[in-house]
Protein backbone atom coordinates (compact mmCIF):
# COMPACT_ATOMS: atom_id res chain seq x y z
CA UNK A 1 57.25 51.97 80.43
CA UNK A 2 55.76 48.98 79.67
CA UNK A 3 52.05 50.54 78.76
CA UNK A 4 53.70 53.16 77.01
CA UNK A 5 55.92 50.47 74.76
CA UNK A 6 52.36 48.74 74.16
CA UNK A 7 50.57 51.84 72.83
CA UNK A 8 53.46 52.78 70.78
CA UNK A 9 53.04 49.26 68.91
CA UNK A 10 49.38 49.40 68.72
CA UNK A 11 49.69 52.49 67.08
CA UNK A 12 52.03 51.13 64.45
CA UNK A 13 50.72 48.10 63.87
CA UNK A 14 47.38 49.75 63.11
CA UNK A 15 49.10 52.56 60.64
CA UNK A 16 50.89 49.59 58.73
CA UNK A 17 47.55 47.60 58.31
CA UNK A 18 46.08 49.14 55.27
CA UNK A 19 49.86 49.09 53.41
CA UNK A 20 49.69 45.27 54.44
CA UNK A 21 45.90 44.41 53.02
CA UNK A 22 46.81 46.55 49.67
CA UNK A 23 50.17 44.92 49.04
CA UNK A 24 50.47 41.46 50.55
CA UNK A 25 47.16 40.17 48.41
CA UNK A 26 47.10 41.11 44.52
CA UNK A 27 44.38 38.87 44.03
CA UNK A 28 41.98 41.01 46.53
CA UNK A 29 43.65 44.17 45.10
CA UNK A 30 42.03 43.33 41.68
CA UNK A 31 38.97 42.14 43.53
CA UNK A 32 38.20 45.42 44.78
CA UNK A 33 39.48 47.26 41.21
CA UNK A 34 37.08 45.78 39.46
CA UNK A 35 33.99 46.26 41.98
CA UNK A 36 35.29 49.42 41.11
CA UNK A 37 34.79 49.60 37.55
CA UNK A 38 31.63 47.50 37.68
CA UNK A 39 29.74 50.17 40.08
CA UNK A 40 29.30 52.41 37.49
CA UNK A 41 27.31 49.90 35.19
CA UNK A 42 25.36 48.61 38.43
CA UNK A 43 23.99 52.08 38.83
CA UNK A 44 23.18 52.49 34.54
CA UNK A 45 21.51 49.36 35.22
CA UNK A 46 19.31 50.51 38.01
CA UNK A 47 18.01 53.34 35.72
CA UNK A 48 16.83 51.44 32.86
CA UNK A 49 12.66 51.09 32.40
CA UNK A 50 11.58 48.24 34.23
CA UNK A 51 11.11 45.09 31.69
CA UNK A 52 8.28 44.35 29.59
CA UNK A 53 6.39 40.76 29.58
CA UNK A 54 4.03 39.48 26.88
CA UNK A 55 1.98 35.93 26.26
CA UNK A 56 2.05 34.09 23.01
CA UNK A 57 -1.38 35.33 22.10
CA UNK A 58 0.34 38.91 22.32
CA UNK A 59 2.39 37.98 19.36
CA UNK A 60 0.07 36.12 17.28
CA UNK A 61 -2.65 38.91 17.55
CA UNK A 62 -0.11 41.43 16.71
CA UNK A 63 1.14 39.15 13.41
CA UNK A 64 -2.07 39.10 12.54
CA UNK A 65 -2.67 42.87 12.85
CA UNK A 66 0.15 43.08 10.07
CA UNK A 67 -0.52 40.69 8.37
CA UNK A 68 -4.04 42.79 7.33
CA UNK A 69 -6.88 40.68 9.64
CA UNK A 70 -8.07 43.78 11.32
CA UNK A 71 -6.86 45.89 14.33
CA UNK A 72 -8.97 43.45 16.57
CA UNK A 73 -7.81 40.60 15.11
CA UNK A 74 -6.76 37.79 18.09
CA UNK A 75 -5.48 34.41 17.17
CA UNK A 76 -4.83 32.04 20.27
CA UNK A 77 -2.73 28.98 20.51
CA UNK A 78 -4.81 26.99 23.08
CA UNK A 79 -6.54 23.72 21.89
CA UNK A 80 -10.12 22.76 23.23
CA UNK A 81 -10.33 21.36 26.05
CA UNK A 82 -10.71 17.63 26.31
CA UNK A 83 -13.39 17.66 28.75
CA UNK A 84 -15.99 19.37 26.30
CA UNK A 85 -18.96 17.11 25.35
CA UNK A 86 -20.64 17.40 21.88
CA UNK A 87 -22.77 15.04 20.10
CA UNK A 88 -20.99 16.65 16.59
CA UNK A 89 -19.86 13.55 14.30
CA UNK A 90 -16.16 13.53 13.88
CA UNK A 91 -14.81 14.55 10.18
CA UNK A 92 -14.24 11.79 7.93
CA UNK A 93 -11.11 10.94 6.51
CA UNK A 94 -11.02 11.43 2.59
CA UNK A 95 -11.01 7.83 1.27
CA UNK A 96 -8.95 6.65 -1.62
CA UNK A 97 -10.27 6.69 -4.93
CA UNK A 98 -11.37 3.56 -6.09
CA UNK A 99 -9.28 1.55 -9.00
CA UNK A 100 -11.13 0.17 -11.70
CA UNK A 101 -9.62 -3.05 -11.95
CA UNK A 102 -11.12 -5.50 -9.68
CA UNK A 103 -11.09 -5.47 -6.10
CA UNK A 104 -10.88 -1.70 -6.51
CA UNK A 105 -6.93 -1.68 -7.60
CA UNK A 106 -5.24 0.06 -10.21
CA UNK A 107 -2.61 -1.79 -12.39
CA UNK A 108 0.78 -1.43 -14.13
CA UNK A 109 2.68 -3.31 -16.04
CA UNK A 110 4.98 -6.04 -14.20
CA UNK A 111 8.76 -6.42 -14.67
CA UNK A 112 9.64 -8.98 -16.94
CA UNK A 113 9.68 -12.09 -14.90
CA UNK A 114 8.82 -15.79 -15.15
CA UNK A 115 5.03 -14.99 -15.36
CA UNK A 116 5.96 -13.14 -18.52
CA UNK A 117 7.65 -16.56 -19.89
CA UNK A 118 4.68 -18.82 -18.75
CA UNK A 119 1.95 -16.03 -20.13
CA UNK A 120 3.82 -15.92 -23.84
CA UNK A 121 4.00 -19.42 -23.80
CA UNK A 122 0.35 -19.85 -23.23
CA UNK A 123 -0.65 -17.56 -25.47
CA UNK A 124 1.17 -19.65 -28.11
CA UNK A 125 -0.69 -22.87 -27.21
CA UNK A 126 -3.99 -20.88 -27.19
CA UNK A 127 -3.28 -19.54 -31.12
CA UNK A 128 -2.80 -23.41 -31.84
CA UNK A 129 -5.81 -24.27 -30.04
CA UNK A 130 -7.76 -21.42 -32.05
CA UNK A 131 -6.82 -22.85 -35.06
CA UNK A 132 -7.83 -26.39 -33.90
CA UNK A 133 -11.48 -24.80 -32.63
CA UNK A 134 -11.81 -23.08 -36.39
CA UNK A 135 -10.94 -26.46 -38.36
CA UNK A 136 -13.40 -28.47 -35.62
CA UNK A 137 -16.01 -25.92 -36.54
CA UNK A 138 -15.41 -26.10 -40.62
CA UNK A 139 -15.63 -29.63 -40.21
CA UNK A 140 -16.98 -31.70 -36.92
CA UNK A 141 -15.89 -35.02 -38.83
CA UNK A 142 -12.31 -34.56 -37.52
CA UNK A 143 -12.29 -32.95 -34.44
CA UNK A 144 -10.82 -34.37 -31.61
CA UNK A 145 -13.60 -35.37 -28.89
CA UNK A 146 -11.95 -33.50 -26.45
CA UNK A 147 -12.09 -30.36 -28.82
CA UNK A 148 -15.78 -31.29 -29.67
CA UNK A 149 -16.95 -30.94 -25.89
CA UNK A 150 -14.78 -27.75 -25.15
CA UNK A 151 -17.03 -26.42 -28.07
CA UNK A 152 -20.10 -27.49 -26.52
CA UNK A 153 -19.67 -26.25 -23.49
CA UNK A 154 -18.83 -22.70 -25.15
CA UNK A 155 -22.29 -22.97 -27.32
CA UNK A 156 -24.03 -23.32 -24.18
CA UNK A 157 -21.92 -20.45 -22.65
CA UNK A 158 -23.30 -18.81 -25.56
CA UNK A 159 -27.26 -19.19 -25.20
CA UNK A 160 -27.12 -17.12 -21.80
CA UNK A 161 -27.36 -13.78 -21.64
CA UNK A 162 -26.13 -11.16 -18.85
CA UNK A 163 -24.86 -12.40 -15.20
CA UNK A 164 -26.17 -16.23 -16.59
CA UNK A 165 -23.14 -15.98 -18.91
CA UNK A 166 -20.69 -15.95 -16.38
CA UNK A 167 -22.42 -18.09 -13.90
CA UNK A 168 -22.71 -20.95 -16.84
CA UNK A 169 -19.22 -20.35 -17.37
CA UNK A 170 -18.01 -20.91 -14.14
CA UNK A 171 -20.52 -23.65 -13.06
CA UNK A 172 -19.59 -25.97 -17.10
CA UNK A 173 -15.75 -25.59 -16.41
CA UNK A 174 -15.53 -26.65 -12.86
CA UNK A 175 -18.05 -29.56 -13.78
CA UNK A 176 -15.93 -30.55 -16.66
CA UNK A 177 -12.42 -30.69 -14.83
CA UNK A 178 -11.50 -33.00 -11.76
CA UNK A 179 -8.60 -30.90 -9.65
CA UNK A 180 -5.29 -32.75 -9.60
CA UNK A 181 -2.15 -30.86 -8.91
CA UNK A 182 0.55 -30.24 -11.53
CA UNK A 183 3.07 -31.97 -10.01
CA UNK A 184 0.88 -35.27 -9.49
CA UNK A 185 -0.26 -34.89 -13.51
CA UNK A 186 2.57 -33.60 -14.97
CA UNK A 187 5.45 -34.51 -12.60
CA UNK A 188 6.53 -30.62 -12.26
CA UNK A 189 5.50 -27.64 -9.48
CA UNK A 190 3.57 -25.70 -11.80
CA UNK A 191 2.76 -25.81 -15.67
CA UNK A 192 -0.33 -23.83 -17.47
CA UNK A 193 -2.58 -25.48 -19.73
CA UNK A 194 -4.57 -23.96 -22.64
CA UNK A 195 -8.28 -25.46 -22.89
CA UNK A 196 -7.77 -28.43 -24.66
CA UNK A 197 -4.84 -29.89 -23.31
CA UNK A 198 -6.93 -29.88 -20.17
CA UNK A 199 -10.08 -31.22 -21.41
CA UNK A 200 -8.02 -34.17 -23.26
CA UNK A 201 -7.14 -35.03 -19.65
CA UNK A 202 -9.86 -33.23 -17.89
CA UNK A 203 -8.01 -32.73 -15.05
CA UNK A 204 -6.29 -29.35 -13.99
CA UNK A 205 -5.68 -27.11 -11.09
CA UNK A 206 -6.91 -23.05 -10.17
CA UNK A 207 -5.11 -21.68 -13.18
CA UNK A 208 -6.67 -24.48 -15.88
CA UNK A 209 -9.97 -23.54 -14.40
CA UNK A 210 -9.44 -19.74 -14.81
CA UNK A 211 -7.28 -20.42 -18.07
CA UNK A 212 -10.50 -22.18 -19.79
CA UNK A 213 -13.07 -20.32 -18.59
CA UNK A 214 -11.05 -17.21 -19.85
CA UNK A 215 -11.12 -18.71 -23.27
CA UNK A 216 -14.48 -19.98 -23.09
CA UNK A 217 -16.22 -16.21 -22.25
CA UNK A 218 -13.94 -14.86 -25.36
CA UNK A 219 -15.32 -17.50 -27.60
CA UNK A 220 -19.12 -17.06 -26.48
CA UNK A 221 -18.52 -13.27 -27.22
CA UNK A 222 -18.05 -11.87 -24.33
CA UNK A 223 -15.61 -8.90 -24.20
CA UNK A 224 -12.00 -10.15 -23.48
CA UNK A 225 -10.96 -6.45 -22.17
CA UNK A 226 -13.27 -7.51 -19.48
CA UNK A 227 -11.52 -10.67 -18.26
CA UNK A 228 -9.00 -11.38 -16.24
CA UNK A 229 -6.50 -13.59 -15.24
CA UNK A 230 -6.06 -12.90 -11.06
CA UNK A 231 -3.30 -15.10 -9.39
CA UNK A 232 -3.13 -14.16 -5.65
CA UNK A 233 -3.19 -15.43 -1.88
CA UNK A 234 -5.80 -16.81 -0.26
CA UNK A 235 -4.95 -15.48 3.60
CA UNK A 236 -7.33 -17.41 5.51
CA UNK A 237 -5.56 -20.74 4.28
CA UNK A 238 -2.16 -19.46 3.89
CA UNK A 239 -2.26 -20.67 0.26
CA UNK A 240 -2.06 -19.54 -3.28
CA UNK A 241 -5.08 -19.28 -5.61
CA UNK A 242 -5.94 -18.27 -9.42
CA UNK A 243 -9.18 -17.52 -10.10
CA UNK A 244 -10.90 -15.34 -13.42
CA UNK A 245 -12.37 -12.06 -12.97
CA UNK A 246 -14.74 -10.71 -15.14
CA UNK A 247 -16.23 -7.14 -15.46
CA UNK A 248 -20.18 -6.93 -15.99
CA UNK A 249 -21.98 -3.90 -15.65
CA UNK A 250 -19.22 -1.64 -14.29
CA UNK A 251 -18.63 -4.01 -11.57
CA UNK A 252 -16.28 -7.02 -10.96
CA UNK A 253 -17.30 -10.99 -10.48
CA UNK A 254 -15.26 -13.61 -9.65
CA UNK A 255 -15.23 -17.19 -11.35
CA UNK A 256 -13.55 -19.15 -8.75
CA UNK A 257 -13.10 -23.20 -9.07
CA UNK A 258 -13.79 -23.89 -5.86
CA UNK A 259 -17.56 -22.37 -5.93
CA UNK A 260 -20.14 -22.88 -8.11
CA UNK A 261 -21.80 -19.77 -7.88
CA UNK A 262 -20.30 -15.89 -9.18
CA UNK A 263 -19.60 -13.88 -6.26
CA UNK A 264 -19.08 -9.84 -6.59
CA UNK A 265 -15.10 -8.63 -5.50
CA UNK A 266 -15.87 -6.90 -2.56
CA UNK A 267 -17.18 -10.40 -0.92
CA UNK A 268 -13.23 -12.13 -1.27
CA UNK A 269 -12.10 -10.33 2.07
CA UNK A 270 -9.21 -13.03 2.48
CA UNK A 271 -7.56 -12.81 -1.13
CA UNK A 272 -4.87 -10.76 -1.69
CA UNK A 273 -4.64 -10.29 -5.89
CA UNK A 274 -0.77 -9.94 -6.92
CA UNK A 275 -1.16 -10.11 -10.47
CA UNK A 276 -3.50 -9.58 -13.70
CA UNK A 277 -3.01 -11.32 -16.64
CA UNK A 278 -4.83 -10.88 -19.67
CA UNK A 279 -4.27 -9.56 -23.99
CA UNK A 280 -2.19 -6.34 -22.34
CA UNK A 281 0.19 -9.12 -20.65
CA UNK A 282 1.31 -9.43 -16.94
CA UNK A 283 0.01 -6.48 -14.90
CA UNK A 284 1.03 -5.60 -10.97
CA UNK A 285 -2.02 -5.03 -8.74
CA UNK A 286 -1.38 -2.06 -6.58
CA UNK A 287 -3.57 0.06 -3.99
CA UNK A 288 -4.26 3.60 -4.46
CA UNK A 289 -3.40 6.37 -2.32
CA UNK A 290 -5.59 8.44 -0.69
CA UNK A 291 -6.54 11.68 -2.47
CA UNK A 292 -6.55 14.48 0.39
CA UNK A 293 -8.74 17.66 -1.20
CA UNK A 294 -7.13 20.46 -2.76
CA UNK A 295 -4.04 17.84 -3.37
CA UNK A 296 -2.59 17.30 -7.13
CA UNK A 297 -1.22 13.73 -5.80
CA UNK A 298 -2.45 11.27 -8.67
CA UNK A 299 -3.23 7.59 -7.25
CA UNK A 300 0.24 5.66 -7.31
CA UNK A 301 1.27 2.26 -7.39
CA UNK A 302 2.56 0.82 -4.06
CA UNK A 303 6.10 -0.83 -4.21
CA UNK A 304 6.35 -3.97 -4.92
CA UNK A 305 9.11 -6.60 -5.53
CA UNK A 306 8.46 -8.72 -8.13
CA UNK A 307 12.00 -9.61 -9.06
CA UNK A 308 12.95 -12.49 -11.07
CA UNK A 309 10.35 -14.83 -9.18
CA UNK A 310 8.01 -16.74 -10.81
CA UNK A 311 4.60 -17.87 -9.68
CA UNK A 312 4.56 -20.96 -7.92
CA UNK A 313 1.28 -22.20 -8.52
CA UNK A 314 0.34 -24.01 -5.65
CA UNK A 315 -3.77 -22.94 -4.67
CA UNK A 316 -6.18 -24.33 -1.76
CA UNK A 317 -5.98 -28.20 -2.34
CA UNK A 318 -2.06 -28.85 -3.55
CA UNK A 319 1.16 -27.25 -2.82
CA UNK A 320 2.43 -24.34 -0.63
CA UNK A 321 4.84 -22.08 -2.37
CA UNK A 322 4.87 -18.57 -1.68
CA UNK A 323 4.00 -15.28 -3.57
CA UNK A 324 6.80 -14.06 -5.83
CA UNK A 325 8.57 -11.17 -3.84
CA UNK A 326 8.82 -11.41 0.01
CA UNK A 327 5.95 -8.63 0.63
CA UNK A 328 2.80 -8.06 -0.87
CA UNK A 329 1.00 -5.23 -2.06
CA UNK A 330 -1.25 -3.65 0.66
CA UNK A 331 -4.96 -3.34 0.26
């Protein structure tokens, strides 16, 4: 009775077991739906062509076939390796074009500033001086002694010819003035002097050198459009500096007060030029940029900020101001 009872349950339990699993758990009902809806695309996917692989210089050959290079054409995108000797020089770099205004700069025309101020205002006393220098010349009698040696000093300026011109120049002025700082002589940081105003005292600093010997080259004939003005930084003494350039046979010398003899451009490796001042007014020294072949880029000026400063004036032996603007052109 008792095996009997047993088998009768087994048998039961065993015919209720697949109504259980279908309807006690949805969640593995819809499990088993959608393996059943997903077969079908398992089996499409097992019939598809098996996939195709390709490398990079697959594709570029086969742009270049259409682009026209030829049915063989191959292009690959690996680089030399960087174990390869070779005794082959490596390309040079295009270098800028040179500027022709001295140290191999170009030049435009600087904001109106101080420097504009100080340059008009010099350029008055220097048409006052002119017209002292033309009534000393119509009649020595009168001229001022101070007036009668600036003139002496140009008619020796005058007997040399070529490179001697300059190096006269240069050598005359800076015999002629004793250096004294503007602020000792004139009890300010920084005032320009025409010629004779600083022969009368003959004493002067960078600019009254450069200033003179400016005016002295003019009157001895030489051509002012080659002359000019350069204030700048001297970097290996952290200080500012004027000196005069002046442009003889297509290259650029400069008349410094603290040498005696010319030197070329190219030989100032510590001066920075900032500005050029000379009949076209105050000009901006600025470094070319490189011309790459094939390129339409035209040289450019670099930025610079000139502001509203003004020049302070202080050179090698007195003072310490800084450049106007708070970065300087690069060369």
């Amino acid at each position: 009775m008792k095996s009997r009872t047993f088998a009768s349950l087994a048998v039961v339990a065993m015919a209720a077991l697949p109504i259980a699993l279908c309807t006690a758990s949805p969640a593995l009902a819809a499990e088993t739906s959608l393996l059943g809806e997903l077969a079908p695309a398992a089996d499409a996917a097992a019939n598809r062509p098996p996939a195709t692989f390709f490398t990079i210089n697959d594709v570029l050959a086969k742009l270049d076939r259409q682009r026209g290079r030829g049915p063989g054409a191959i292009r690959t995108a690996a680089i030399a390796p960087t174990n390869t000797a070779t005794d082959a020089l490596p390309a040079s770099k295009p270098l800028p074009p040179a500027g022709p205004e001295p140290f191999g700069l170009f030049t435009f025309r600087a904001p109106e500033n101080g420097l504009w101020r100080k340059w008009r205002n010099l350029e008055s006393d220097l048409a006052r001086e002119q017209a002292v220098l033309t009534q000393c010349r119509a009649n020595a009698d009168t001229c001022p002694s101070h007036a009668v040696q600036f003139l002496r000093l140009i008619g020796t300026v005058k007997l040399k010819s070529g490179r001697d011109r300059l190096d006269e120049a240069n050598r005359a002025v800076n015999q002629a003035i004793r250096y004294m700082s503007d602020f000792a002589q004139h009890g300010e940081a920084d005032r320009w002097t025409a010629p004779l105003a600083t022969f009368a005292t003959g004493k002067g600093d960078c600019e009254d050198y450069a200033i003179a010997k400016y005016v002295a080259l003019s009157e001895a004939g030489f051509p002012r459009e080659d002359l000019r003005l350069v204030l700048g930084r001297d970097r290996a003494i952290l200080q500012d500096h004027a000196v005069l350039a002046a442009r003889f046979e297509g290259r650029w010398l400069i008349l410094d007060s603290r040498k005696s003899d010319v030197t070329d451009d190219s030989n100032s490796a510590t001066f920075t030029p900032m500005f050029a001042l000379d009949q076209r007014g105050v000009q901006l020294f600025a470094a070319p940029y490189a011309r790459l072949p094939g390129s339409d880029l035209e040289a450019a000026p670099a930025a610079a900020d000139a502001g509203d400063a003004d020049w302070t004036g202080s050179d090698a032996i007195g003072g310490s101001g800084a450049l106007p603007g708070s970065r300087p052109l690069l060369m």
